[in-house]
C-alpha atoms as a PDB file:
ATOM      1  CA  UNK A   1     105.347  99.547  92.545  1.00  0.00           C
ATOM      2  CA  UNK A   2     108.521 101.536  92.413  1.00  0.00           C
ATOM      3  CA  UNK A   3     109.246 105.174  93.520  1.00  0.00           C
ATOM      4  CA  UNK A   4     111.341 105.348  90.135  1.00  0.00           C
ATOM      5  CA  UNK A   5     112.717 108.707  89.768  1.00  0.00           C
ATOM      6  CA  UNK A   6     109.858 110.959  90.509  1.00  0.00           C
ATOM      7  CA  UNK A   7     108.541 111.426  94.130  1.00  0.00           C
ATOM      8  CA  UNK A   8     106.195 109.025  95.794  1.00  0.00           C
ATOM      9  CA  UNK A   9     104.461 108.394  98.837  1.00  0.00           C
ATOM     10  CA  UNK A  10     103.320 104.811 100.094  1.00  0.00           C
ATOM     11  CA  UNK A  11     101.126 105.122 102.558  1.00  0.00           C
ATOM     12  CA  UNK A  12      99.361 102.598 104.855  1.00  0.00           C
ATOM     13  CA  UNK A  13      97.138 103.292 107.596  1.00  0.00           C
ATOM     14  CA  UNK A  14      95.393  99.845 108.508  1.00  0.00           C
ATOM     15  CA  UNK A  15      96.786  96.886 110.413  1.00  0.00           C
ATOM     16  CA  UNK A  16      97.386  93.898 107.849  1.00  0.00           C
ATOM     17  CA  UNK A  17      97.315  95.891 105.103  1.00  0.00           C
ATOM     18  CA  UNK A  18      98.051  93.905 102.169  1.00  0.00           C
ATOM     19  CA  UNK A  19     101.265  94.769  99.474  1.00  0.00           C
ATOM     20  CA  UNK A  20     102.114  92.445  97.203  1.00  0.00           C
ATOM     21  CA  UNK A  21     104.412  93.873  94.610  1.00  0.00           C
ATOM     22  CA  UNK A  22     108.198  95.432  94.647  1.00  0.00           C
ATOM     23  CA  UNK A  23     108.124  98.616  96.664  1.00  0.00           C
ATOM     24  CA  UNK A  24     111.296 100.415  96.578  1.00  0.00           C
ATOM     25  CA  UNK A  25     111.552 104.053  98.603  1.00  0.00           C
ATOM     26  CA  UNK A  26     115.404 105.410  97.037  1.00  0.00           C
ATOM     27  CA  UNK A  27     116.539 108.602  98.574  1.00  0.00           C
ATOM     28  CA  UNK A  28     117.340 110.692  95.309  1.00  0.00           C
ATOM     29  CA  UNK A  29     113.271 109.981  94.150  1.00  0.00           C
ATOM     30  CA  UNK A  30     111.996 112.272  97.080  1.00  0.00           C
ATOM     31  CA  UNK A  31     110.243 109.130  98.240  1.00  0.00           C
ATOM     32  CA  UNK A  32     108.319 108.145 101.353  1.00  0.00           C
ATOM     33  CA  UNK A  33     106.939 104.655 103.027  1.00  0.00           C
ATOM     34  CA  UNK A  34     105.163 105.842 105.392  1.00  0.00           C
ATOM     35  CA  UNK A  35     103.322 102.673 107.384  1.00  0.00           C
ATOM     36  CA  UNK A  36     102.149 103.891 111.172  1.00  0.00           C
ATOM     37  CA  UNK A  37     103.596 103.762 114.669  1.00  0.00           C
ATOM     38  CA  UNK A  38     104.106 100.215 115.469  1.00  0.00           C
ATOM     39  CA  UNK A  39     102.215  98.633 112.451  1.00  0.00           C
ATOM     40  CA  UNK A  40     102.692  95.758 110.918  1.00  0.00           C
ATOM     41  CA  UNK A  41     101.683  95.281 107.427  1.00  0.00           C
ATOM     42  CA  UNK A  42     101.461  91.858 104.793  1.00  0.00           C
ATOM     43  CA  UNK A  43     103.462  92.191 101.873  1.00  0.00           C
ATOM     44  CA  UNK A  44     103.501  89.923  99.083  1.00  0.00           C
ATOM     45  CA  UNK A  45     106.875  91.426  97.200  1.00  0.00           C
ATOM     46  CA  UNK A  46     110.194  93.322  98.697  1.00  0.00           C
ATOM     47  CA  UNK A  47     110.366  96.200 100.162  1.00  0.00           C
ATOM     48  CA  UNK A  48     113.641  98.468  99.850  1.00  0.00           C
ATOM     49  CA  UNK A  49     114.342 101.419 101.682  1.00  0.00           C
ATOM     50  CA  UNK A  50     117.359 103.158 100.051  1.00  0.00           C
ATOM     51  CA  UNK A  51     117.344 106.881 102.762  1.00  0.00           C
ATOM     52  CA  UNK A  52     117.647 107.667 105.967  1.00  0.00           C
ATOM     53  CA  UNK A  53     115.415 106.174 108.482  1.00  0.00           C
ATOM     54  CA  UNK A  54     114.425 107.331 112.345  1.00  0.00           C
ATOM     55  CA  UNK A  55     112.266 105.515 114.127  1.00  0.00           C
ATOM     56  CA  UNK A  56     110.252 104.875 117.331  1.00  0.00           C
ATOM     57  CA  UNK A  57     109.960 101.561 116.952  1.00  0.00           C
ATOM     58  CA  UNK A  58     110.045  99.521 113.636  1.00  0.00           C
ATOM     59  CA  UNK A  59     108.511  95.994 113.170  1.00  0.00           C
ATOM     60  CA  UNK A  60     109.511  94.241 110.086  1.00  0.00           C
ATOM     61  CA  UNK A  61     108.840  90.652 108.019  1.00  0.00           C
ATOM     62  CA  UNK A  62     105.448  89.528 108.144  1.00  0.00           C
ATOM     63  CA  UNK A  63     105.433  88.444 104.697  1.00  0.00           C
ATOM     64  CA  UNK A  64     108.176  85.500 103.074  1.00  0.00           C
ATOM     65  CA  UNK A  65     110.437  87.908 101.359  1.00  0.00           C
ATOM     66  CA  UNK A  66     113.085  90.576 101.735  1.00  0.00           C
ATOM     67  CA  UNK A  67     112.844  93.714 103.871  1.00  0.00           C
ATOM     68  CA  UNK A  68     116.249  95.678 103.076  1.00  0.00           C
ATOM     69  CA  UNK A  69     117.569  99.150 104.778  1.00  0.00           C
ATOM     70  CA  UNK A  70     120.848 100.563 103.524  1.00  0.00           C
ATOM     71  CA  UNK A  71     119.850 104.098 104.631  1.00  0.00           C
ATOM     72  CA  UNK A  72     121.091 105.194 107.898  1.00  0.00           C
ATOM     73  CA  UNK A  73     118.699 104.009 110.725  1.00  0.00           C
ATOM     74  CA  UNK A  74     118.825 107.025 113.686  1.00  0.00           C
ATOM     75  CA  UNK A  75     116.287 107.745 116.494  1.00  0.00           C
ATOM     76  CA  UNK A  76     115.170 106.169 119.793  1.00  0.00           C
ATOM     77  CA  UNK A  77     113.442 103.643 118.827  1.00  0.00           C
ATOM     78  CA  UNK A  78     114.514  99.530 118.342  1.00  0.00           C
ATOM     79  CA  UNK A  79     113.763  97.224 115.587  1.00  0.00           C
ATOM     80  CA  UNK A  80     111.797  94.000 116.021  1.00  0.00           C
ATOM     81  CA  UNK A  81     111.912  91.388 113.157  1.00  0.00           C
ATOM     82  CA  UNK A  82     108.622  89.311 112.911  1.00  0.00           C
ATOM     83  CA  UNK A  83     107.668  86.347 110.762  1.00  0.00           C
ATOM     84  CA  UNK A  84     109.428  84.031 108.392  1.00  0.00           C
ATOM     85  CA  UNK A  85     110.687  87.333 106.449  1.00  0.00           C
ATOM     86  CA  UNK A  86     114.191  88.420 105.917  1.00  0.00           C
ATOM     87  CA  UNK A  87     115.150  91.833 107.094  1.00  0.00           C
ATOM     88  CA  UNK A  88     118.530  93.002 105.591  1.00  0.00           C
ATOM     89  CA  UNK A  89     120.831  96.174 107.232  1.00  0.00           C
ATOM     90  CA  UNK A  90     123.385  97.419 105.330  1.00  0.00           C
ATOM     91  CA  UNK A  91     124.065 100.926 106.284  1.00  0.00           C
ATOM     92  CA  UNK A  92     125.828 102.164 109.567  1.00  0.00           C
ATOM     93  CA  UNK A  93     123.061 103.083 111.835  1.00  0.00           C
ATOM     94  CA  UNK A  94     122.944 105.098 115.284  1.00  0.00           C
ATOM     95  CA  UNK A  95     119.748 103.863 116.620  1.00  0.00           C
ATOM     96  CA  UNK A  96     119.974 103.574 120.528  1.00  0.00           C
ATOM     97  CA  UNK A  97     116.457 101.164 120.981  1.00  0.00           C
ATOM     98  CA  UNK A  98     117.026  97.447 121.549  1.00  0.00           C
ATOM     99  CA  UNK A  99     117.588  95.120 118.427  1.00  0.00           C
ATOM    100  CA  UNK A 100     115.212  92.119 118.634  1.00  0.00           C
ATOM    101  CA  UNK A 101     114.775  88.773 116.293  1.00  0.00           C
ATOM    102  CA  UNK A 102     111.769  87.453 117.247  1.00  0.00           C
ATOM    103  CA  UNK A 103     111.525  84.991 114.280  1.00  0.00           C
ATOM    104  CA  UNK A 104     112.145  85.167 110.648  1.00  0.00           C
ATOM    105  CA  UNK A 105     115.802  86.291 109.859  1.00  0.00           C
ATOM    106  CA  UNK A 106     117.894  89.800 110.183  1.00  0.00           C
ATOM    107  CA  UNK A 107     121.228  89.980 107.810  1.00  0.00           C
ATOM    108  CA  UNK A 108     123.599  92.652 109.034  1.00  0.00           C
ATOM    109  CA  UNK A 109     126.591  93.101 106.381  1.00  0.00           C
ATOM    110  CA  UNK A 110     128.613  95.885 107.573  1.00  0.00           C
ATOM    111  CA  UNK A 111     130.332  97.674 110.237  1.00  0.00           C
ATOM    112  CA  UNK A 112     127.573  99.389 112.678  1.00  0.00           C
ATOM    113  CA  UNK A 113     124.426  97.849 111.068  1.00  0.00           C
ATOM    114  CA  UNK A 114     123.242  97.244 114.774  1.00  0.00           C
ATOM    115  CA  UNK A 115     123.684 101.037 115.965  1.00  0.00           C
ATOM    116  CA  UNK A 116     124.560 101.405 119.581  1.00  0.00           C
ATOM    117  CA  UNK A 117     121.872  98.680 120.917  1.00  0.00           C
ATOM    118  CA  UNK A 118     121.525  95.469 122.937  1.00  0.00           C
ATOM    119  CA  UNK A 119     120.365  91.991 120.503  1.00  0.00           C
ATOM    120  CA  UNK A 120     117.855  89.842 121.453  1.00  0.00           C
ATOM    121  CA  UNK A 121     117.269  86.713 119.709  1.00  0.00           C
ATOM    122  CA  UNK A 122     113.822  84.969 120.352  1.00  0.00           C
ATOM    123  CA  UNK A 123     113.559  81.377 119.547  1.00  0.00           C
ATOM    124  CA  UNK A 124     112.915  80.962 116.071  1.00  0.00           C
ATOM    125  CA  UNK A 125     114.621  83.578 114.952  1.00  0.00           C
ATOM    126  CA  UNK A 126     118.183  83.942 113.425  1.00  0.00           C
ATOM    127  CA  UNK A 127     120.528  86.985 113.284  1.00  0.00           C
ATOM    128  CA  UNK A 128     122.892  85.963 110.299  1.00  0.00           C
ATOM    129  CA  UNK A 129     126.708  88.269 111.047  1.00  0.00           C
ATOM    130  CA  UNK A 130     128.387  89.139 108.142  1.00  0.00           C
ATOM    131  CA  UNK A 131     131.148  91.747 109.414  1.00  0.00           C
ATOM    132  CA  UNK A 132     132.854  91.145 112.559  1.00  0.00           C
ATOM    133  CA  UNK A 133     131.702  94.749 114.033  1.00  0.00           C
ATOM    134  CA  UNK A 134     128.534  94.909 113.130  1.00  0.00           C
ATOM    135  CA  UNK A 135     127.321  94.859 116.752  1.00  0.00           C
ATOM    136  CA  UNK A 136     128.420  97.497 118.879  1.00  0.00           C
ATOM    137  CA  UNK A 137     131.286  95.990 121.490  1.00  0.00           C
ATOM    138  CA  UNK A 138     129.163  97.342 124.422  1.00  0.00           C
ATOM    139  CA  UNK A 139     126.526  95.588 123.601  1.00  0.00           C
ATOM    140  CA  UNK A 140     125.070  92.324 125.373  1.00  0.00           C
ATOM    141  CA  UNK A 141     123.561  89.831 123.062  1.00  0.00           C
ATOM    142  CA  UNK A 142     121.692  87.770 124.772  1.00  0.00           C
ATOM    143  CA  UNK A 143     120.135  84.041 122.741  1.00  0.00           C
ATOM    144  CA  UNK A 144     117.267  82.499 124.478  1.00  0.00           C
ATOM    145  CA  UNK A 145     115.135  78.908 123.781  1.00  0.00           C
ATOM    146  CA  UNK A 146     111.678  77.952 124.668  1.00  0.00           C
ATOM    147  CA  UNK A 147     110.700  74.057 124.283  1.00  0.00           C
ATOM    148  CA  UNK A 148     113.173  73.238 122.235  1.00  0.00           C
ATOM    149  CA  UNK A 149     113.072  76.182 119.754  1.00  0.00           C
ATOM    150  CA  UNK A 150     116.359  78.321 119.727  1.00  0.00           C
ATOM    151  CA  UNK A 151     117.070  81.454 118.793  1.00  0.00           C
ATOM    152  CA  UNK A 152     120.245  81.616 116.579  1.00  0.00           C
ATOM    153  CA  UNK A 153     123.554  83.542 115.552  1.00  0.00           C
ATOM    154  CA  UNK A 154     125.137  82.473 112.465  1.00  0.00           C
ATOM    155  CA  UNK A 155     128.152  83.910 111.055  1.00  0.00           C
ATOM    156  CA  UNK A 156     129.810  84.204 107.628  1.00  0.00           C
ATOM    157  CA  UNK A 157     133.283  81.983 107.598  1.00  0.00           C
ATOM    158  CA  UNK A 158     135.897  83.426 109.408  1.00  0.00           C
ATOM    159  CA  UNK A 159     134.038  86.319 111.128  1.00  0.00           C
ATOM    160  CA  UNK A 160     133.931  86.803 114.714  1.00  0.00           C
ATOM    161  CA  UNK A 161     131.964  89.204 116.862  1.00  0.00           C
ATOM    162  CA  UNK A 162     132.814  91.187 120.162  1.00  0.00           C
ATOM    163  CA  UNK A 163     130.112  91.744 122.520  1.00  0.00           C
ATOM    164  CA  UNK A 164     130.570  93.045 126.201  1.00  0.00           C
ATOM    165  CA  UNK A 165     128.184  90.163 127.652  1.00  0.00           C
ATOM    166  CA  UNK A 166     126.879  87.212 125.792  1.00  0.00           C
ATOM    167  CA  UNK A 167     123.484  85.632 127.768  1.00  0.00           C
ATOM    168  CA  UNK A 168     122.077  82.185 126.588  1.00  0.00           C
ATOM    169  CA  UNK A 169     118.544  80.955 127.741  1.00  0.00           C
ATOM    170  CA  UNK A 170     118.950  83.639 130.652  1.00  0.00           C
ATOM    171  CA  UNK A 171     122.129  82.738 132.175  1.00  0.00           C
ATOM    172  CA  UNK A 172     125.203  85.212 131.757  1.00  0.00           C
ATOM    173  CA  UNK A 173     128.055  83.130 130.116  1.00  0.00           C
ATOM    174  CA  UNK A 174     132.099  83.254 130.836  1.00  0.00           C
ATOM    175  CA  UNK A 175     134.266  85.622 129.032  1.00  0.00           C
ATOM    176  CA  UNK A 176     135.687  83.826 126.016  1.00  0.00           C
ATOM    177  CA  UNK A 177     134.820  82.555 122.428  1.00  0.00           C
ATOM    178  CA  UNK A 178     131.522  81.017 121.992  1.00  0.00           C
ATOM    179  CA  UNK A 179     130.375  78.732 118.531  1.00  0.00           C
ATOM    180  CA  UNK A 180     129.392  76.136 117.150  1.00  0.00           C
ATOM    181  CA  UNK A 181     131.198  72.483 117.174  1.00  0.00           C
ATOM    182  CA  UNK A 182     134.336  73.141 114.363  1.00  0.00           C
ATOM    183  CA  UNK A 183     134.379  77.094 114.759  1.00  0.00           C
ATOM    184  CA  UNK A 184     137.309  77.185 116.396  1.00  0.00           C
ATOM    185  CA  UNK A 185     135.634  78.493 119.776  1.00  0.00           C
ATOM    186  CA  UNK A 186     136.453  77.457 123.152  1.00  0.00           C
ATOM    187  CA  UNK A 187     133.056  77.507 124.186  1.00  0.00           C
ATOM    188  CA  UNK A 188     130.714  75.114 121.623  1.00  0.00           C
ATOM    189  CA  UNK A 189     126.775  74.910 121.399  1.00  0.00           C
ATOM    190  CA  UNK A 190     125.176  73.825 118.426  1.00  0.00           C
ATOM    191  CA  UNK A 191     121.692  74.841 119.173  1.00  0.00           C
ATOM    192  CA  UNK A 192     122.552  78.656 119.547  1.00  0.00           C
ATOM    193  CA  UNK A 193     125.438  78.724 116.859  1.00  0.00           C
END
């Protein structure tokens, strides 16, 4: 369902709980989506969460469908993307915990979607840049492959990203500009980019 313009409260208190509609949580309805510390719940439909977020630690995408924030995500914690879902970021977040893609997709579209954090991305997973500071420069990113399975950065055309230390499969890499084969970059690797 949908918080519409009254209040509401989703709650969800088991592991694998199962939503399969629409959910959307907007910050002018009062509205609440409440799901646990650290649980991970099966939905069916997309979830939006229009307010302000904090978190200790947030674990999104089990399900095959969208997962958007475009409040302000603040606290501690770090966000973990699971599954083949898509988890979308669109406001300019402070969180300080560690961003990781461990499969499934996360879509940052603006300036500061990735708060003040470090980026992990697990094979199988793919962290899809759409603005050029959406990770903090001080950051380290770091891309890593097991058997063959990569984890991935893909960029909209013509943005670039500046990151204090890039790391791919565990090995620091050279200061420069890293892509795939007709980016432009010095540095090219098409498994990665």
């Amino acid at each position: 369902g949908s918080s519409g313009n009254g209040s509401a409260t989703i709650i969800s208190t088991g592991s694998g709980d199962a939503m399969n509609n629409n959910i959307t949580v907007a910050a002018n309805s009062g509205g609440t989506l409440l799901m646990g510390a650290e649980l991970t719940c099966e939905y069916g439909g997309n979830v939006t969460l229009n307010g302000d977020l904090s978190i200790t630690s947030l674990y999104t995408g089990t399900g095959t469908n969208y997962v958007t924030f475009s409040g302000v995500i603040s606290g501690v914690g770090g966000i973990t993307t699971l599954g083949p879902g898509k988890t979308v970021i669109t406001g300019t977040n402070i969180y300080a915990g560690e961003t990781t893609v461990q499969s499934g997709m996360l879509i940052v579209t603006n300036s500061g979607n990735l708060g003040v954090s470090n980026v992990m991305v697990n094979p199988g997973g793919t962290l899809y840049i759409a603005n050029g500071t959406a990770i903090d420069d001080d950051a380290a990113v770091a891309l890593n492959e097991d058997m063959g399975v990569y984890g991935r950065i893909d960029f909209s055309s013509g943005v670039n990203e500046t990151v204090d230390l890039l790391s791919i499969d565990g090995v620091a890499q050279h200061p420069g500009k890293y892509g795939a084969t007709g980016s432009g970059a010095t540095y090219t690797n098409d498994n990665h980019f």
